[in-house]
Protein backbone atom coordinates (compact mmCIF):
# COMPACT_ATOMS: atom_id res chain seq x y z
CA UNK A 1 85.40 122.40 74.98
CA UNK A 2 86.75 118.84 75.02
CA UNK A 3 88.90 118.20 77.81
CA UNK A 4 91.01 115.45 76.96
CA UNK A 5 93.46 115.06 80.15
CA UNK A 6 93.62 112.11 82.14
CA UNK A 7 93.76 111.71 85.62
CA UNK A 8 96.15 108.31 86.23
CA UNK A 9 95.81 105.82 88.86
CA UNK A 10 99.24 103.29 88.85
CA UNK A 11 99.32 100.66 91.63
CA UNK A 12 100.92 97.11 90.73
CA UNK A 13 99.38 94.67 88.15
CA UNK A 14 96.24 97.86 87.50
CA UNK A 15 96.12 101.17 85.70
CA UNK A 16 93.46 103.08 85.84
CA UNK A 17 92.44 106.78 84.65
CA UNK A 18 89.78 108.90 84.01
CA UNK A 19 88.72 111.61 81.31
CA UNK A 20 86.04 114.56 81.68
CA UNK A 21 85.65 114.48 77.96
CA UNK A 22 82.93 117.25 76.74
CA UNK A 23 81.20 117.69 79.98
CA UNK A 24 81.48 120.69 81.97
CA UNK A 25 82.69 118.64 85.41
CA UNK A 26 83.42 114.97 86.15
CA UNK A 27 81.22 112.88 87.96
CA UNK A 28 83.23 109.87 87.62
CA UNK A 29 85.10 108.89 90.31
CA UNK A 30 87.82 105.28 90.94
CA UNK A 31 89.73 104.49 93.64
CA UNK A 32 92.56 101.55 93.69
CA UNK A 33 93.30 99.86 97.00
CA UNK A 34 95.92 97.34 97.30
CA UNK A 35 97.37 95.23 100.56
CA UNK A 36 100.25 93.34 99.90
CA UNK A 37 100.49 91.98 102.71
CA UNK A 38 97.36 90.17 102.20
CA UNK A 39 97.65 90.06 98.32
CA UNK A 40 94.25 91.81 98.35
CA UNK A 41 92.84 94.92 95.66
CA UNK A 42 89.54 96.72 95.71
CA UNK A 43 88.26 98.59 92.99
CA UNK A 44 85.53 100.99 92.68
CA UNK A 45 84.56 102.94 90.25
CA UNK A 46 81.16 104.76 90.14
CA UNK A 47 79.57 107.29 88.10
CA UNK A 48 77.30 110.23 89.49
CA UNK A 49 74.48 111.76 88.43
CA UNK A 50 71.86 114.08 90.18
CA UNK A 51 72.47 118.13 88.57
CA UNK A 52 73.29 120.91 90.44
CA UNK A 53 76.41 119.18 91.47
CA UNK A 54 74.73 116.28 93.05
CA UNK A 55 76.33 114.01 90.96
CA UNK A 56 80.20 114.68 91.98
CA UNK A 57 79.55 114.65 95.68
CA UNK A 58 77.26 111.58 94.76
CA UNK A 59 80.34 109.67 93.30
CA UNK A 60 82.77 111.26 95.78
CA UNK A 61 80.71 109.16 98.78
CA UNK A 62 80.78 106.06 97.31
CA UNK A 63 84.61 106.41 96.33
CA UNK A 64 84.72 107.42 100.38
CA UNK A 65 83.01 104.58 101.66
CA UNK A 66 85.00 102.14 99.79
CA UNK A 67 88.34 104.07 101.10
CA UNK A 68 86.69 103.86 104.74
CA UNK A 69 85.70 100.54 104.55
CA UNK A 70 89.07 98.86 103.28
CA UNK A 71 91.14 100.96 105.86
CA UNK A 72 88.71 99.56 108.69
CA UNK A 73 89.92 96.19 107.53
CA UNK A 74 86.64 94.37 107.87
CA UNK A 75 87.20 92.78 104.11
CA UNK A 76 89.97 90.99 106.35
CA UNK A 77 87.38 88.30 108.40
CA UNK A 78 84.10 88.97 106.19
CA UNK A 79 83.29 86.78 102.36
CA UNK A 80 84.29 89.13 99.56
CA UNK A 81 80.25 89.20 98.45
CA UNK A 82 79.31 90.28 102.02
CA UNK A 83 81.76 92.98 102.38
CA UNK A 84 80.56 94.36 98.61
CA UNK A 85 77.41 94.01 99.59
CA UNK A 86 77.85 96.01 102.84
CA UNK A 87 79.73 98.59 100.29
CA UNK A 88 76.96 99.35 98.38
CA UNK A 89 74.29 99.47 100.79
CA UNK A 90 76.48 102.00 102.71
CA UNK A 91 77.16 104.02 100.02
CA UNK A 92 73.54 104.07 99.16
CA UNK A 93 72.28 105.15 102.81
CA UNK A 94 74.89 108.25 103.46
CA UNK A 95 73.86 109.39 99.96
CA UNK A 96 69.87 109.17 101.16
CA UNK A 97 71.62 111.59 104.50
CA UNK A 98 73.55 113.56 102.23
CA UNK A 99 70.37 114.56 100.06
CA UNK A 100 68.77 116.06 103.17
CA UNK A 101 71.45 118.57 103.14
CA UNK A 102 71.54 119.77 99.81
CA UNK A 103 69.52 122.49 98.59
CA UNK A 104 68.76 121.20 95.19
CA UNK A 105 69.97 118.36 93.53
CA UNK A 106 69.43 114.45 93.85
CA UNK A 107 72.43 112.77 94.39
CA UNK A 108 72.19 109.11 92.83
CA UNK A 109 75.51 107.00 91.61
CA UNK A 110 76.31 103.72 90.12
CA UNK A 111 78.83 101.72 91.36
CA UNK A 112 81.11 98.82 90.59
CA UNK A 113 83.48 96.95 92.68
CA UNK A 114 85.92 94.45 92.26
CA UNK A 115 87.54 92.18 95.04
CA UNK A 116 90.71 90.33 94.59
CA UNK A 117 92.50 88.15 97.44
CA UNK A 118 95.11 86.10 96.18
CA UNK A 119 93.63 83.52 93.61
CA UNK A 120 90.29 84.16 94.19
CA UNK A 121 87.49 87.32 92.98
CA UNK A 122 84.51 88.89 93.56
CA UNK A 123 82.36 91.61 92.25
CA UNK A 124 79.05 93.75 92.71
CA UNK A 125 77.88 96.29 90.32
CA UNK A 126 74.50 98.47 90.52
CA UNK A 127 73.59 100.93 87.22
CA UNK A 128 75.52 100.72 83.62
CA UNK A 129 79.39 100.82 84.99
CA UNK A 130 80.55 97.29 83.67
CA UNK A 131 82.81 94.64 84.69
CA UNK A 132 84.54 92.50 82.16
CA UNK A 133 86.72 89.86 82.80
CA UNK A 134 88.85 88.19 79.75
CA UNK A 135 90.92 84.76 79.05
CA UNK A 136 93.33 86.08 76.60
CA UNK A 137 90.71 88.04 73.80
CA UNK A 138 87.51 86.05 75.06
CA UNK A 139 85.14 87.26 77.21
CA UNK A 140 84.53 84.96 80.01
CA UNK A 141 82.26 87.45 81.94
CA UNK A 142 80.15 90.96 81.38
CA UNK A 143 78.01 92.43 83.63
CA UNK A 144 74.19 93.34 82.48
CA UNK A 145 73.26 96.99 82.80
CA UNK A 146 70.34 98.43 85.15
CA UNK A 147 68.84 100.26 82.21
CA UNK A 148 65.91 100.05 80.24
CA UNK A 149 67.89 99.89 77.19
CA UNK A 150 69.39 96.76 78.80
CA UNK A 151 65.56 95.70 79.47
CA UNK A 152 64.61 96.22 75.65
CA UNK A 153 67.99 94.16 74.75
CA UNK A 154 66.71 90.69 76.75
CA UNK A 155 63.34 90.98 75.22
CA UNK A 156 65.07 90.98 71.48
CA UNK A 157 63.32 94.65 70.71
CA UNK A 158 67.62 95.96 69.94
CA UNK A 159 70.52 94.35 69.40
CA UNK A 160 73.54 94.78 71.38
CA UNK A 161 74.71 96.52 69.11
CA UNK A 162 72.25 99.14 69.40
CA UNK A 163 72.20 99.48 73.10
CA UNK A 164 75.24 101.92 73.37
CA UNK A 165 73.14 104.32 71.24
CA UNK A 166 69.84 103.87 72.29
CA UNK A 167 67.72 106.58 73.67
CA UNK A 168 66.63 104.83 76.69
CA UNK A 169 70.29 103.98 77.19
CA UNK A 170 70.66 106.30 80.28
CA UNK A 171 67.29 105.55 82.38
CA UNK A 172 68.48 103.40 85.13
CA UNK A 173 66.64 100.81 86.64
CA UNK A 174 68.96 100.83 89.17
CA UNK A 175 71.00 103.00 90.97
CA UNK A 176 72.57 103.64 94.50
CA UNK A 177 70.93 106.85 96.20
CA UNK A 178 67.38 106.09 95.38
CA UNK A 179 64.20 105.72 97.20
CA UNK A 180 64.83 101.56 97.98
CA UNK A 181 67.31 100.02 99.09
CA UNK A 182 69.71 99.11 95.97
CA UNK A 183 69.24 95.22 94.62
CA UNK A 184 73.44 94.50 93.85
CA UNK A 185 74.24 91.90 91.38
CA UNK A 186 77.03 89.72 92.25
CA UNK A 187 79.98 87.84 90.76
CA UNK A 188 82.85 85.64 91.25
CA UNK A 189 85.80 83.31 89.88
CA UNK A 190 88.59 81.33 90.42
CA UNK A 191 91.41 83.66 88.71
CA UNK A 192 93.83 81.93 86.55
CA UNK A 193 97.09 83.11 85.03
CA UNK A 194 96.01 85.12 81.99
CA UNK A 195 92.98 86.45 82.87
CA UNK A 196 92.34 90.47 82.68
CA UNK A 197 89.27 92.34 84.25
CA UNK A 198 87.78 95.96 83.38
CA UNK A 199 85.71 98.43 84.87
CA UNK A 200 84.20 101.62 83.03
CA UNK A 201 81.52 103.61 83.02
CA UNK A 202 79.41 103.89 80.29
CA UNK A 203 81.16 106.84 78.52
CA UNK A 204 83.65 103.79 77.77
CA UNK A 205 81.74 101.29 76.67
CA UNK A 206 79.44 102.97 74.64
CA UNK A 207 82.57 103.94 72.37
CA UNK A 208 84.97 101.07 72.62
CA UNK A 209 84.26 97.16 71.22
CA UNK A 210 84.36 94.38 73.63
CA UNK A 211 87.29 93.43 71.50
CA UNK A 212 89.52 96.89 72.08
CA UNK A 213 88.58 96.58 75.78
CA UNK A 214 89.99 92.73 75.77
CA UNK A 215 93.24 94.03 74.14
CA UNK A 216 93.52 96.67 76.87
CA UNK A 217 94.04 93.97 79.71
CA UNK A 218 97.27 92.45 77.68
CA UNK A 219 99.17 95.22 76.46
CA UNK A 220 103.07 95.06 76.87
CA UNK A 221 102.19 98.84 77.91
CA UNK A 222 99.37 99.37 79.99
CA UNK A 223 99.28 103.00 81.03
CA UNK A 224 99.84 103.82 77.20
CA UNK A 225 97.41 101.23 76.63
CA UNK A 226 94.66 103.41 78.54
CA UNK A 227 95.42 106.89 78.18
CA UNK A 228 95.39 106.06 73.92
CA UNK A 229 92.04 104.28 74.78
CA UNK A 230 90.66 107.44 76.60
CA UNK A 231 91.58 109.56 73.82
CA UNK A 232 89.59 107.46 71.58
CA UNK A 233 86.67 107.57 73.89
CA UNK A 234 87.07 111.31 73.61
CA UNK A 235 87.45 111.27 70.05
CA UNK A 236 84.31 108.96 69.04
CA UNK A 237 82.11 110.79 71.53
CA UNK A 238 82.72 114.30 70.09
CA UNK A 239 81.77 117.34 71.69
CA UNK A 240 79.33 116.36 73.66
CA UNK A 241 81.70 113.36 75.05
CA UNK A 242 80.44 111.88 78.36
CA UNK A 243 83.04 112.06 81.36
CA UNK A 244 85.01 108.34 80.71
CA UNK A 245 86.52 106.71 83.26
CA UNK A 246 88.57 103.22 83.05
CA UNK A 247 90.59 100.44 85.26
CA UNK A 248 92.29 97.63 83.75
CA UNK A 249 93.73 94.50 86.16
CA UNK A 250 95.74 91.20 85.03
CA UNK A 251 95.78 88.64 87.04
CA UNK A 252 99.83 87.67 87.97
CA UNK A 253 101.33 84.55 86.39
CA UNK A 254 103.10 83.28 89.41
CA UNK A 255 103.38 79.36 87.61
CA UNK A 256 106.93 79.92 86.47
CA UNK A 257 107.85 81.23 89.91
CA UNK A 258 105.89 78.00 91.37
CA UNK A 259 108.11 75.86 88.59
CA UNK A 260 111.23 77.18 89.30
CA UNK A 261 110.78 77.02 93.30
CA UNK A 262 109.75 73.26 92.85
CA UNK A 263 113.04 72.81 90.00
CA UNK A 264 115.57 74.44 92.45
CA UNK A 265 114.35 72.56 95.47
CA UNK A 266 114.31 69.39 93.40
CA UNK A 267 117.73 70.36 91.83
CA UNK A 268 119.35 70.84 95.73
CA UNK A 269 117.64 67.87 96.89
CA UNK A 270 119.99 65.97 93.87
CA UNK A 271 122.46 68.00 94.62
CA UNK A 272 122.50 67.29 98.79
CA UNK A 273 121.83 63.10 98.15
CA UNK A 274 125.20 63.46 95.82
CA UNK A 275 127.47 64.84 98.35
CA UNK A 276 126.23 61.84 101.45
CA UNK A 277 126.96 59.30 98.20
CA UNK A 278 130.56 60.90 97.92
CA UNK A 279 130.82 61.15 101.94
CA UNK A 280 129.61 57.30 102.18
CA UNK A 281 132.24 55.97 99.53
């Protein structure tokens, strides 16, 4: 039965929510950390996998080492990349421990994470959860799956088109939880006023166009914005809909408050030089 309730996550400037869609329980888990005292987010979102519910308490850990991390406050003194980095390779060793205590069931996960501090942003992805980030409707940056579909794309066998519904979409190359030691892929940018990112799993992107995923990051309603988005994830994926899960972040246009601060100061400075003139005459 298609469950089509979604879990919200509101914090400023990001919405964020999550579907189980067809599936029988939701591996999908996000978590949205914000500091404002340092102007700092981090978002995580990873999707589970392993049967036997593996794959919830697989996506559970990494959600928990991303909480345990920021609250430690080392993302504070450490680069962005580093910290991610340390993230992932965290995430991937207490799933390794956790899978000597279950008694069935191989608890893997993918995982991406996005860093903000003030004007600046990184990110670190491992598996088929995407990042986007967007400059109005244009793409600026995607991140390339872990997935022999994604393999078959580079070497011009599909299109990319075809590699939401390919049948060697879901074999991962790479995943957190495995035998090795996870290789993360790494991003970052200079933000500028207008600029949007996204993070999904692939139960979203294999339903929704790069296009209705641009307009996401710049509507006048966000949360409306991404529980109607959800419900067309639900609705294109049919019974057999994969769990979804989705976080949308804009990037705050402080210019006008930069342009007023500099016109009022400017204005008072006028305004101060005008009264001496009057004293002086």
């Amino acid at each position: 039965m298609l469950d089509e309730q979604v879990d919200l996550c509101v914090s400023p400037l990001v919405v964020a929510g999550r579907v189980r869609g067809g599936r029988a329980t939701q591996q999908d888990e996000l978590v949205c950390l914000h500091a404002p005292d340092a102007d700092a987010r981090l978002l995580v979102l990873a999707d589970g996998m392993g049967g036997d519910g593996a794959g919830e308490l697989a996506a559970q850990t990494v959600v928990g080492v991303a909480r345990q991390m920021w609250e430690q406050g080392s993302w504070r003194e450490q680069p962005g990349p580093l910290f991610l980095e340390t993230l992932c390779q965290e995430a991937h060793a207490q799933l390794r421990r956790l899978r000597d205590t279950l008694a069935s069931g191989e608890p893997h996960s993918t995982a991406v994470a996005l860093l903000i501090q003030g004007n600046r942003a990184c990110w670190a992805h491992v598996g088929d959860s995407r990042l986007y980030r967007f400059q109005g409707g244009r793409c600026l940056e995607q991140t390339q799956d872990h997935s022999v579909a994604q393999l078959k794309r580079q070497r011009g066998d599909i299109s990319e088109a075809e590699l939401a519904s390919d049948p060697d979409q879901h074999k991962l190359l790479r995943g957190l939880g495995g035998a090795d030691a996870p290789v993360v892929d790494h991003g970052l940018a200079t933000l500028r006023p207008g600029q949007a990112f996204v993070l999904c799993s692939d139960g979203v992107w294999e339903h929704l166009s790069t296009r209705e995923l641009a307009e996401l990051g710049f509507a006048r309603d966000q949360q409306a914005a991404l529980q109607h988005a959800l419900a067309l994830v639900v609705s294109r994926g049919g019974e057999h809909a994969d769990n979804a899960s989705l976080v949308v972040a804009r990037v705050a246009d402080t210019g006008w408050i930069r342009r007023l601060m500099i016109w009022m100061g400017s204005t008072l400075t006028g305004a101060a030089s005008a009264r001496r003139d009057d004293v002086a005459a």
